[in-house]
Structure formats: structure tokens, C-alpha cells
N, C-alpha and C. Protein backbone atom coordinates (compact mmCIF):
# COMPACT_ATOMS: atom_id res chain seq x y z
N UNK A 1 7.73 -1.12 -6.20
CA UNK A 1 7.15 0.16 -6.54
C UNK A 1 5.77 0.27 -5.91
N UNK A 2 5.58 1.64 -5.48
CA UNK A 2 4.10 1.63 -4.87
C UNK A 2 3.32 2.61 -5.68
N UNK A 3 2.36 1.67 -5.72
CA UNK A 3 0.84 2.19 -6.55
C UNK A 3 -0.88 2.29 -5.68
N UNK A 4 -1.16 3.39 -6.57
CA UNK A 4 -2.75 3.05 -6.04
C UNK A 4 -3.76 2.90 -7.11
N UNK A 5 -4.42 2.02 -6.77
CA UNK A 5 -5.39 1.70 -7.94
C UNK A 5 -6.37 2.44 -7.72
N UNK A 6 -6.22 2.72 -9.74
CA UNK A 6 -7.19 3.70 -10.08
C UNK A 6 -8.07 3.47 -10.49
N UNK A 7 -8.68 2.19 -11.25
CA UNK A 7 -10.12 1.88 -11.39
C UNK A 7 -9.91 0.21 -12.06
N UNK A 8 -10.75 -0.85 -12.00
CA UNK A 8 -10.63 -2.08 -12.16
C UNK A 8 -11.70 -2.00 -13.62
N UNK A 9 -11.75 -2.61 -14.22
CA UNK A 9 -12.72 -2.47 -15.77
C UNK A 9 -12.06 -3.89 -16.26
N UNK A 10 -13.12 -4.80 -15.70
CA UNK A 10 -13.13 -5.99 -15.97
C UNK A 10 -12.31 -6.96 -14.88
N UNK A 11 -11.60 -7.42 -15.75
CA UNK A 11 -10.09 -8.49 -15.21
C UNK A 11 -8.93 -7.53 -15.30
N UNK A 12 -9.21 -6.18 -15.65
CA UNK A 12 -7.64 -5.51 -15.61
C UNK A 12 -8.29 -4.47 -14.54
N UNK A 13 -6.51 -4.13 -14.00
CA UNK A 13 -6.17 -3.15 -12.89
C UNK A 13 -5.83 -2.25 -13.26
N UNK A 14 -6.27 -1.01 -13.70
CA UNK A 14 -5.38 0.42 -13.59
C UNK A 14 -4.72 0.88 -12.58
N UNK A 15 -3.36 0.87 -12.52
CA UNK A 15 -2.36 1.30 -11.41
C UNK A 15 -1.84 2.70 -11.28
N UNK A 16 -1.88 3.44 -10.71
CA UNK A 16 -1.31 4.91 -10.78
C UNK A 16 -0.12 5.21 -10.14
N UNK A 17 1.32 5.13 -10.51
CA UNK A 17 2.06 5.33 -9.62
C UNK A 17 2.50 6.26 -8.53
N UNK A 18 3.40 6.11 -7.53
CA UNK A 18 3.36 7.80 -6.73
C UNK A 18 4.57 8.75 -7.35
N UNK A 19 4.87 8.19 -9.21
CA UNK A 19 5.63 9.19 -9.75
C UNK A 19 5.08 9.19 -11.04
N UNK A 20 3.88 9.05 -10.93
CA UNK A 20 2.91 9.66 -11.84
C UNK A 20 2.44 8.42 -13.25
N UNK A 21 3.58 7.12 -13.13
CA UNK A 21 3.42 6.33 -13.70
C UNK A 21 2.44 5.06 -14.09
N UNK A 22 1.75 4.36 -14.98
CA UNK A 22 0.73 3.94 -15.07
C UNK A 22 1.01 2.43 -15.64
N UNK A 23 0.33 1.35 -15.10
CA UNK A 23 0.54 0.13 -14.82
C UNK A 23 -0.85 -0.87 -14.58
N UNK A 24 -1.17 -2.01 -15.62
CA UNK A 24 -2.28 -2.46 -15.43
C UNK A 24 -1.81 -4.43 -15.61
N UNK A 25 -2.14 -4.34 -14.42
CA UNK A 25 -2.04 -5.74 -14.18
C UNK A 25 -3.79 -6.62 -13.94
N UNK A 26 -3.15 -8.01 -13.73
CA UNK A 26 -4.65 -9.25 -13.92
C UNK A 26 -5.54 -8.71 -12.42
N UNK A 27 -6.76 -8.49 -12.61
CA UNK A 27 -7.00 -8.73 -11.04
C UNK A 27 -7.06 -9.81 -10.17
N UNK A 28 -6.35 -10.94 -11.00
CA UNK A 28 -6.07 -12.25 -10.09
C UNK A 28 -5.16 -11.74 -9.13
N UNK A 29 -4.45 -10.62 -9.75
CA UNK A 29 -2.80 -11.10 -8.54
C UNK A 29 -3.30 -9.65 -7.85
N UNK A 30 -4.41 -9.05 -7.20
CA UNK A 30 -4.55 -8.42 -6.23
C UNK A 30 -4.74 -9.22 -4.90
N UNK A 31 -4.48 -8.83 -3.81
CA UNK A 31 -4.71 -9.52 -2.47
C UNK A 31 -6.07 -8.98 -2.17
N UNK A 32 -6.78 -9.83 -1.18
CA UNK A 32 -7.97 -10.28 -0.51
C UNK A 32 -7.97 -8.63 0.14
N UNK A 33 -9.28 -8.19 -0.39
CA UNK A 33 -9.65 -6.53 0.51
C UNK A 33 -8.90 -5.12 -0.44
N UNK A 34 -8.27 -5.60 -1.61
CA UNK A 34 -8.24 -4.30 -2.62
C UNK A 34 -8.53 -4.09 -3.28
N UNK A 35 -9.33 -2.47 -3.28
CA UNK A 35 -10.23 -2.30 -4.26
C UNK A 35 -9.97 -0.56 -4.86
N UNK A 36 -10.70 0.18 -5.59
CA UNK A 36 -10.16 1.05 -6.49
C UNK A 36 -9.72 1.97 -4.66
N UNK A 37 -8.65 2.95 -5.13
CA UNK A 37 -8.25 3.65 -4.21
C UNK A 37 -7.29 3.19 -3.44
N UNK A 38 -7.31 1.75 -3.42
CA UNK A 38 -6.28 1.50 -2.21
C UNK A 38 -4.44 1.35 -2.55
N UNK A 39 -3.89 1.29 -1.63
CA UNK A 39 -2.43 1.53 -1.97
C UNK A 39 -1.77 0.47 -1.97
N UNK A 40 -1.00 -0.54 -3.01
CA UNK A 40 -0.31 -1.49 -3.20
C UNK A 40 0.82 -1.07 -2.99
N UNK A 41 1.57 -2.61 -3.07
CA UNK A 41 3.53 -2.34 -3.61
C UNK A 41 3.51 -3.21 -4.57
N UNK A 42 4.33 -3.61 -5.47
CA UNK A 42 4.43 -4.83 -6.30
C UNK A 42 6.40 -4.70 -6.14
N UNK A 43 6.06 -5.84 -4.95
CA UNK A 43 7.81 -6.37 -5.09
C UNK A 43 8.25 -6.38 -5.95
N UNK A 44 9.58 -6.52 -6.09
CA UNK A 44 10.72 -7.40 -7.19
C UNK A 44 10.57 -8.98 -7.48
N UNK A 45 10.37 -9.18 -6.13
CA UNK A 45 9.29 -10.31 -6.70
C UNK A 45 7.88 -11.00 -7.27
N UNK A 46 7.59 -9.76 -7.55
CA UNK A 46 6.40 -9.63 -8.41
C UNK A 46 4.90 -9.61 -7.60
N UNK A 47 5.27 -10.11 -6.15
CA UNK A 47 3.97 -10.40 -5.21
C UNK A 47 3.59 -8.94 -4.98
N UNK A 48 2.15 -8.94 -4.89
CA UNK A 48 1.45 -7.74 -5.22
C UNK A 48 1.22 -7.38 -3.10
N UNK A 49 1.51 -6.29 -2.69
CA UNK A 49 0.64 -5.99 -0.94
C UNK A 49 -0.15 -5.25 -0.82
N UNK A 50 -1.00 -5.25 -0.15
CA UNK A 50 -1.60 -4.19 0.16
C UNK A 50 -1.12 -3.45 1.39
N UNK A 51 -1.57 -1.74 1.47
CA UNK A 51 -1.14 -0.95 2.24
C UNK A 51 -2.19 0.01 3.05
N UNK A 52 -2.57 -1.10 4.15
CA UNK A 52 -3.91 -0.47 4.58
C UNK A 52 -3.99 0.79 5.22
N UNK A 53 -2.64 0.87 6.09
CA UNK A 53 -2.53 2.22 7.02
C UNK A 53 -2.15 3.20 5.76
N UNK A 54 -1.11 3.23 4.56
CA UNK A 54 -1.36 4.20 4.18
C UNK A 54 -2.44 4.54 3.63
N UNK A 55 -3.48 4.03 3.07
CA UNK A 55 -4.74 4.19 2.47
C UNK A 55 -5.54 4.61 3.26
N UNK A 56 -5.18 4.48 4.40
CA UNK A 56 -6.21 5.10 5.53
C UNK A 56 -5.80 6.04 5.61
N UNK A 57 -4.35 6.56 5.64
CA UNK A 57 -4.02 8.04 5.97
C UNK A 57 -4.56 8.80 4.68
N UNK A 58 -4.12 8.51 3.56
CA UNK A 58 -4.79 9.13 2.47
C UNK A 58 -5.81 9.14 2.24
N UNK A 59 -6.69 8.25 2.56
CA UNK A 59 -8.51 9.02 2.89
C UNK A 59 -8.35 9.74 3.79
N UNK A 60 -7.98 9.88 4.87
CA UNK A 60 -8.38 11.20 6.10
C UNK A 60 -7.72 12.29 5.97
N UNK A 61 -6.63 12.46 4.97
CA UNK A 61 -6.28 13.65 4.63
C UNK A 61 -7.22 14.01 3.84
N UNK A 62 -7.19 13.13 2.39
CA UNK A 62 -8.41 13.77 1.53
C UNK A 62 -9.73 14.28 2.13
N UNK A 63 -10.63 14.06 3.21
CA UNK A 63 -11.40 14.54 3.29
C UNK A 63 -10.95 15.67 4.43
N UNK A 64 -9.57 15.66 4.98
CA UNK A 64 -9.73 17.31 5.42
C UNK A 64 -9.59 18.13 5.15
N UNK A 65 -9.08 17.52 4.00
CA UNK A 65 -9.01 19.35 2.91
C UNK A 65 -9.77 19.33 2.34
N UNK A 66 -11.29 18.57 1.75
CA UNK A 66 -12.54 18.83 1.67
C UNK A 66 -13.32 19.25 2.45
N UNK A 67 -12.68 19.11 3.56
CA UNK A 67 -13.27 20.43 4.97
C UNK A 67 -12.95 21.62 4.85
N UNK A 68 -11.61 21.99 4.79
CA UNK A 68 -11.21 23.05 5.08
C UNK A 68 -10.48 24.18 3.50
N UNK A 69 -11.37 23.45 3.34
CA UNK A 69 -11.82 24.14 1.84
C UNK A 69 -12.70 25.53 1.90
């Protein structure tokens, strides 16, 4: 399932899903370079990824429709 984290408050992860669902895991089992905003998966096997290109696309959209606003 893919998530983006929505804010860290402490040792826990707030997860936001992309079907609106909500999920808070240890911040042990984040990988090296994720931080609030960015876009995970959490396999079936429970290993947590990070998803740098989509997180990049979803910042540069977000700020062009804060342009073209």
C-alpha cells in the first residue's frame, strides 16, 4: 500500500493513504532520507520504501497550482 507521511510526533509516523486511509507506524522502520511529505509503500512484506520520483512529482505539481492560482 502506498502512503505519504503526514507528520512524525515523536517515535510515531502518521501515514496518509492515497485512499484516504490512516496508518501510524515506529519511526525505526522508515528508510534513510524520509521525512513528513514524502511517499512510501509498505510491502506485504512489511519492508517500508521510499518513493523519491513520486514525491518529487508531487511537490512540482503542488507548487504549480500555487502559481497558477
Amino acid at each position: 500500500m502506498k502512503y505519504v507521511i503526514d507528520r512524525i510526533v515523536g517515535n510515531i509516523v502518521v501515514l496518509e493513504g492515497y485512499d484516504d486511509s490512516r496508518v501510524e507506524i515506529d519511526k525505526a522502520r522508515l528508510p534513510k532520507g524520509a521525512k513528513e511529505g514524502s511517499s512510501i509503500e509498505i510491502g506485504e512484506d512489511g519492508v517500508v520504501r521510499l518513493f523519491v520520483d513520486e514525491e518529487r512529482e508531487r511537490r512540482i505539481a503542488e507548487k504549480m497550482r500555487k502559481v497558477w492560482r
